[in-house]
Protein backbone atom coordinates (compact mmCIF):
# COMPACT_ATOMS: atom_id res chain seq x y z
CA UNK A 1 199.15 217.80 67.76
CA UNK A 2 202.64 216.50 67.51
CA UNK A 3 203.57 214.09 64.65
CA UNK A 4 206.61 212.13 63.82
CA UNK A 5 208.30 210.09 61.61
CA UNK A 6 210.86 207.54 62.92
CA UNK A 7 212.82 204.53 60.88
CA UNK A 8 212.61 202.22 64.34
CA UNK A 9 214.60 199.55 62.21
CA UNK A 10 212.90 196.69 63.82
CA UNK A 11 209.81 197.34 65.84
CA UNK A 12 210.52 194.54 67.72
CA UNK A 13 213.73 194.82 68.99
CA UNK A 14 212.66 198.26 70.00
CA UNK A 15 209.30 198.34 71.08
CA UNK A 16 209.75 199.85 74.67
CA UNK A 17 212.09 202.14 73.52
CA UNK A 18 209.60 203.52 71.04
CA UNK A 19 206.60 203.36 73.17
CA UNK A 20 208.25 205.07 75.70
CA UNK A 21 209.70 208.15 73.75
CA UNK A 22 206.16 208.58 72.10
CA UNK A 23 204.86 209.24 75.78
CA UNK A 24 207.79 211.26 77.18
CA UNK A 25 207.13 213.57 74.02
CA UNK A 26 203.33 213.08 74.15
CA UNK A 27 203.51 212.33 70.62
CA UNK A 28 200.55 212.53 69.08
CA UNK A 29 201.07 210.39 65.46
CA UNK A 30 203.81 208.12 64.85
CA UNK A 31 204.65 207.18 61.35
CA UNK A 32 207.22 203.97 61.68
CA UNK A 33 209.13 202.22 58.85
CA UNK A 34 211.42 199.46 58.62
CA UNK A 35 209.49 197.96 61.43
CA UNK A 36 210.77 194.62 59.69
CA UNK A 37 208.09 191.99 60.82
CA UNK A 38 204.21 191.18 59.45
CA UNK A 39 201.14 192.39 61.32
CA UNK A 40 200.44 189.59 63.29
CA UNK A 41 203.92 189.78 65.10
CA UNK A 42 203.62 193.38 65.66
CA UNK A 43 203.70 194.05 69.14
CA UNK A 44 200.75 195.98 69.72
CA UNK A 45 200.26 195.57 73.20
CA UNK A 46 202.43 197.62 74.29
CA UNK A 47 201.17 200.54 72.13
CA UNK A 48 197.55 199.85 72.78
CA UNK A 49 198.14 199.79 76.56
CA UNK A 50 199.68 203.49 76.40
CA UNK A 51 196.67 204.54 74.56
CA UNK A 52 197.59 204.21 70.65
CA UNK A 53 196.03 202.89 67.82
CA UNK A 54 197.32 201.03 64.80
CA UNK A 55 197.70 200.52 61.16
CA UNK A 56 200.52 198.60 60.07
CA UNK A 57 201.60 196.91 56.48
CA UNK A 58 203.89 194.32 56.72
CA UNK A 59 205.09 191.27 54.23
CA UNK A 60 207.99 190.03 55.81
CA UNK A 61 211.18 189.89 57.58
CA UNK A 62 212.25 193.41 55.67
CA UNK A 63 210.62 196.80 54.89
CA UNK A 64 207.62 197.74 56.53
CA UNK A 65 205.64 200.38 57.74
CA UNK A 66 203.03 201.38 60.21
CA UNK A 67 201.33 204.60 62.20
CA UNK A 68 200.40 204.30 65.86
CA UNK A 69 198.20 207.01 67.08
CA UNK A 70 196.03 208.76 69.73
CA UNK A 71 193.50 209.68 67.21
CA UNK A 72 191.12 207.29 65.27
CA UNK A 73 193.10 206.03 61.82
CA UNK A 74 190.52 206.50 58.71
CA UNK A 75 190.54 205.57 54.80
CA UNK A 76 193.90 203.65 55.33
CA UNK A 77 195.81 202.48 52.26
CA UNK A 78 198.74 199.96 51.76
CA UNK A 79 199.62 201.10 48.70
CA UNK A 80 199.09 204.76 46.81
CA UNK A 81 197.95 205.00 43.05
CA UNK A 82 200.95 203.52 40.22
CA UNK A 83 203.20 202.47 43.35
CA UNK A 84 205.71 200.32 40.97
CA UNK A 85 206.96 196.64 42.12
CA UNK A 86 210.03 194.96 42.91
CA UNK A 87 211.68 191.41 42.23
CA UNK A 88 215.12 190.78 41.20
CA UNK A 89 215.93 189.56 38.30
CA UNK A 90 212.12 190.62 36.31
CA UNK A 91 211.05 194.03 34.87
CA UNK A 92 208.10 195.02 33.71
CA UNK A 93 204.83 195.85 35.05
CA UNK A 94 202.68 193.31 37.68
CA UNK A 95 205.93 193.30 39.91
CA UNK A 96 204.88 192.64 43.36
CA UNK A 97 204.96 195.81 45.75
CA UNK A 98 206.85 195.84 48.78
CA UNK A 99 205.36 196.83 52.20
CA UNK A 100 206.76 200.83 51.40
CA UNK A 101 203.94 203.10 51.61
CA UNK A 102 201.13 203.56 54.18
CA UNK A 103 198.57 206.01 54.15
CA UNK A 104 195.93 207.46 56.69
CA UNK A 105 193.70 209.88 57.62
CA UNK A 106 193.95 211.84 60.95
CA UNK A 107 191.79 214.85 62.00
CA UNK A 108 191.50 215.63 58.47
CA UNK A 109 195.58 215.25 57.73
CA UNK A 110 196.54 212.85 54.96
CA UNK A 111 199.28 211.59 56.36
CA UNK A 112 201.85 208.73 54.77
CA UNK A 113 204.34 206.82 56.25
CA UNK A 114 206.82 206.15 53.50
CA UNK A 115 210.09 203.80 53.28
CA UNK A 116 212.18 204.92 49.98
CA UNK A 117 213.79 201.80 48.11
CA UNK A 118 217.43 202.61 49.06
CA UNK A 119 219.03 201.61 45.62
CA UNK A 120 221.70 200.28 46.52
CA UNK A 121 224.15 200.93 43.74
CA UNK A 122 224.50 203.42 40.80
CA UNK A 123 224.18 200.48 38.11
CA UNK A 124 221.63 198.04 40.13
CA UNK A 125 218.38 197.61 39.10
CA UNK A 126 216.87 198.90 42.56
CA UNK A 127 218.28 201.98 41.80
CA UNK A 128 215.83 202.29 38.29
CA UNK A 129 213.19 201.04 40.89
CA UNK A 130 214.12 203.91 43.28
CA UNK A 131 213.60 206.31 40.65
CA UNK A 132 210.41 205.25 39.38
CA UNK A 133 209.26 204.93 42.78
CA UNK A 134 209.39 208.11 43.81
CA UNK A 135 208.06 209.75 40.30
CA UNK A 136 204.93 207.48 40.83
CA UNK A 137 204.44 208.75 44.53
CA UNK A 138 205.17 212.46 43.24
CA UNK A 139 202.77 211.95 40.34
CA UNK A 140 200.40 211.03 42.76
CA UNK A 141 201.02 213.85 45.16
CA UNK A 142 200.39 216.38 42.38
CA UNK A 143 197.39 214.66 41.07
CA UNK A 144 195.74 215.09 44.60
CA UNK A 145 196.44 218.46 45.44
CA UNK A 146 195.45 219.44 41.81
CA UNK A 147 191.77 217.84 42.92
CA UNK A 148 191.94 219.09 46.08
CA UNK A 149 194.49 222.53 47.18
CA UNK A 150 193.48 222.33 50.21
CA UNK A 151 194.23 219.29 51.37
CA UNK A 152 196.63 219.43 54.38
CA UNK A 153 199.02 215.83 53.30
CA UNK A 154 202.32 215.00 54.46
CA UNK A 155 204.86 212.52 53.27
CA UNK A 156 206.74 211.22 56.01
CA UNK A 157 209.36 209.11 56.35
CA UNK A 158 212.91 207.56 55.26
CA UNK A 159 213.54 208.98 51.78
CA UNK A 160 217.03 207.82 51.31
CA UNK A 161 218.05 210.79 49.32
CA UNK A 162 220.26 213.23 50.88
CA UNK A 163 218.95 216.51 48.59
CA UNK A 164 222.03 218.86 50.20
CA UNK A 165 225.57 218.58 50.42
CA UNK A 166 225.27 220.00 54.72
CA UNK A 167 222.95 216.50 55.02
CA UNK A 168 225.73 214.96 54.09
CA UNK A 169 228.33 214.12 56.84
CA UNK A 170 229.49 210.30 56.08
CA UNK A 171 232.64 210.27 53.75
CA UNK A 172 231.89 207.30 53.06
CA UNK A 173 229.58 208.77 50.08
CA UNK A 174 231.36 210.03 47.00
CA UNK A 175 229.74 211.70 44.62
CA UNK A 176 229.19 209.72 41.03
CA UNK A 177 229.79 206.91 43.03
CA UNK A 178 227.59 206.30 46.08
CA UNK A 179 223.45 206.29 45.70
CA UNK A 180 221.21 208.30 48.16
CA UNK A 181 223.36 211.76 46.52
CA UNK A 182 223.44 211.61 42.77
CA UNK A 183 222.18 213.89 40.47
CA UNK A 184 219.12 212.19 39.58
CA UNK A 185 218.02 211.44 42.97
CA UNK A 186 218.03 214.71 43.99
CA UNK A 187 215.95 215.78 41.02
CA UNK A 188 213.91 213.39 42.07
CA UNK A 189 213.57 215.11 45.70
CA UNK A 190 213.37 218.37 44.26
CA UNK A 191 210.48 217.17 41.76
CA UNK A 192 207.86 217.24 44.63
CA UNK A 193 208.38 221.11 45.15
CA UNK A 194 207.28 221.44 41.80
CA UNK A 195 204.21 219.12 42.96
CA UNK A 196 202.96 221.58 45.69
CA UNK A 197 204.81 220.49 49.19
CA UNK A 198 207.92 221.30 50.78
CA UNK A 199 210.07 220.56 53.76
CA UNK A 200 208.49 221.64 56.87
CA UNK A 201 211.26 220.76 59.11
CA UNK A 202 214.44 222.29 57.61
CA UNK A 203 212.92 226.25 58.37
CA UNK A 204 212.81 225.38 61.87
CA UNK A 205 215.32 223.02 62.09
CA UNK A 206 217.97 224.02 59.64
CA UNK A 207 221.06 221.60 60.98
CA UNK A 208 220.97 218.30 62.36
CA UNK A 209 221.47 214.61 60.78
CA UNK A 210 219.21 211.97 61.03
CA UNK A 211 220.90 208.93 60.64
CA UNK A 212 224.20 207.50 61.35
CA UNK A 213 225.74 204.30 59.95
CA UNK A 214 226.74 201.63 62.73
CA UNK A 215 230.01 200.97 61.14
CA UNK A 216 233.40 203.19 62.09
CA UNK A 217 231.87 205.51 64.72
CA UNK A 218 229.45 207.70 62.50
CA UNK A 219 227.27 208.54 65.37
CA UNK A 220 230.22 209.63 67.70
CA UNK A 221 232.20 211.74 64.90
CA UNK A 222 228.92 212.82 63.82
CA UNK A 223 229.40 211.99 59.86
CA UNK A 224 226.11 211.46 59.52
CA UNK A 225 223.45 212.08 56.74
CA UNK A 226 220.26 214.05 56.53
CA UNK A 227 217.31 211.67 54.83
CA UNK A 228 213.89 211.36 56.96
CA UNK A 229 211.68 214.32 56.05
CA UNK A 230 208.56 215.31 56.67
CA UNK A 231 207.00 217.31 53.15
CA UNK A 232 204.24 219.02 53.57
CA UNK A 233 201.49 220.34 51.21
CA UNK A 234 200.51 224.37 51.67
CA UNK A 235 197.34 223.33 54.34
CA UNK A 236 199.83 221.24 55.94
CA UNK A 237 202.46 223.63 56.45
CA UNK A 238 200.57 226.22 57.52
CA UNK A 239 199.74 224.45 60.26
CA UNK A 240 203.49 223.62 61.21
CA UNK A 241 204.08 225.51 64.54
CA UNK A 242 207.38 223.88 65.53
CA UNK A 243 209.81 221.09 64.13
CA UNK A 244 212.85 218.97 65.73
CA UNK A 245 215.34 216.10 65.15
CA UNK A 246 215.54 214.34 68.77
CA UNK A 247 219.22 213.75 67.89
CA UNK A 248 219.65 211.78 71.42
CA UNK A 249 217.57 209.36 70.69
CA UNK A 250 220.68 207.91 68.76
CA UNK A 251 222.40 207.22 71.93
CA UNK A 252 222.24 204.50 74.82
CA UNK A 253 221.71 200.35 74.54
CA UNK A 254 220.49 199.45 71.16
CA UNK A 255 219.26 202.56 69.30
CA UNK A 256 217.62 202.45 65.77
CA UNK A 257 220.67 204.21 63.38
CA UNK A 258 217.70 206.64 62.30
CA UNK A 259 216.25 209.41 64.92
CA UNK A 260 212.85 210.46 65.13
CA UNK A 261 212.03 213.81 63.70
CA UNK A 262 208.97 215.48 64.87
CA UNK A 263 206.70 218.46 63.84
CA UNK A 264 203.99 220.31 66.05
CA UNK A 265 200.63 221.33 63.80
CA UNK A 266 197.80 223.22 65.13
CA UNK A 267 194.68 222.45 64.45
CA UNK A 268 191.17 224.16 64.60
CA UNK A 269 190.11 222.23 67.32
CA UNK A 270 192.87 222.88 69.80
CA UNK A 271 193.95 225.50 71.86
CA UNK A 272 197.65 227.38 71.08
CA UNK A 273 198.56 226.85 74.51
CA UNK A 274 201.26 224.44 74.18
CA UNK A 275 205.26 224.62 74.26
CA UNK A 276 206.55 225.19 70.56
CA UNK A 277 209.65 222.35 69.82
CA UNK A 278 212.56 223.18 68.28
């Protein structure tokens, strides 16, 4: 089974473009986020017609995420247990939660499709939210493998923390500075290694960025940054056969600034008779 995880930026504006990677690659499970529009203007048709299934979450014009799929979707959830809220301007608890986090079943994987809160700037308020954000979802993380070891769960998606200094490429980012590479947002990262799952992609695909500004020719000098990951729990990664960042998908008319990055599992049910990616 192959599964990705792909910030499409705007499912809309990129719908054939998406559908038709997921086929070239005979993608199995695509986790999307920033698919930017509500359910009903999702454009399923084209999805359904090449043979996936959906669950999407959606509020508005921003954020957003979604899985499209081969395989039936099962005990789908919008939001996971202590996800904080966001509005500008309030604190406190009873904030309203954005469309960020997306969870679902597949052939026994928990899988989530997960959109980080960016930050935005060392002393904004989104950047406490950030922070708390991913401490709930790593809370969480623990809590379930502590009831359940076994459980093969992955957290996929656009984590907006670039945890090394090689996933970092854009000079743009200076360190005490710029969000996405401070101190406590790596912690942060690091944090869910200490809750049971790890990086499946980096041992088999050690180099590579995965996203690349529009502004000043990032994707052409490369000065890129490393922040979609796929993190595994033990179950999951023992299942991880192959990984890759499909680095060309950055190119051509209209790309999404994020690439898709893709891992192969094997499951019970299938037979290991298919090309390992790398």
């Amino acid at each position: 089974m192959r599964i990705a995880t792909w910030n499409v930026n705007s499912i809309r504006a990129r719908v054939d473009r998406v559908v038709d990677w997921m086929v070239r690659e005979d993608i199995d499970v695509l986790a999307m986020q920033e698919i930017k529009c509500k359910p009903e203007q999702f454009p399923a048709r084209q999805f359904e017609e090449a043979g996936y299934e959906l669950a999407i979450h959606g509020l508005s014009q921003w954020n957003g995420v979604a899985f499209a799929s081969r395989h039936e979707l099962t005990d789908v959830a919008t939001a996971f247990p202590g996800m904080p809220g966001f509005l500008k301007g309030e604190e406190g608890p009873g904030l309203p939660l954005e469309a960020r986090a997306l969870g679902a079943t597949v052939d026994g994987l928990r899988l989530w499709s997960l959109y980080v809160p960016n930050g935005r700037s060392l002393d904004d308020p989104h950047y406490a939210y950030k922070l708390d954000w991913l401490a709930r979802l790593r809370e969480h993380a623990g809590q379930e493998l502590a009831a359940n070891p076994q459980l093969a769960l992955a957290l996929m998606g656009d984590w907006n923390v670039a945890p090394l200094e090689s996933d970092v490429g854009d000079p743009t980012l200076i360190p005490g500075v710029s969000t996405h590479i401070s101190a406590p947002e790596r912690a942060a990262f690091e944090a869910f290694e200490g809750a049971g799952l790890r990086d499946v992609v980096r041992p088999l695909a050690p180099e590579g960025f995965t996203y690349w500004d529009y502004k000043q020719l990032r994707f052409p000098r490369n000065e890129g940054l490393r922040i979609d990951f796929i993190l595994g729990s033990p179950a999951f990664a023992d299942l991880v056969t192959g990984a890759s960042i499909h680095r060309n998908e950055r190119k051509g008319d209209a790309p999404s600034d994020h690439v898709p990055v893709v891992v192969e599992v094997l499951l019970d049910n299938e037979d290991d008779d298919r090309p390992m990616i790398f």
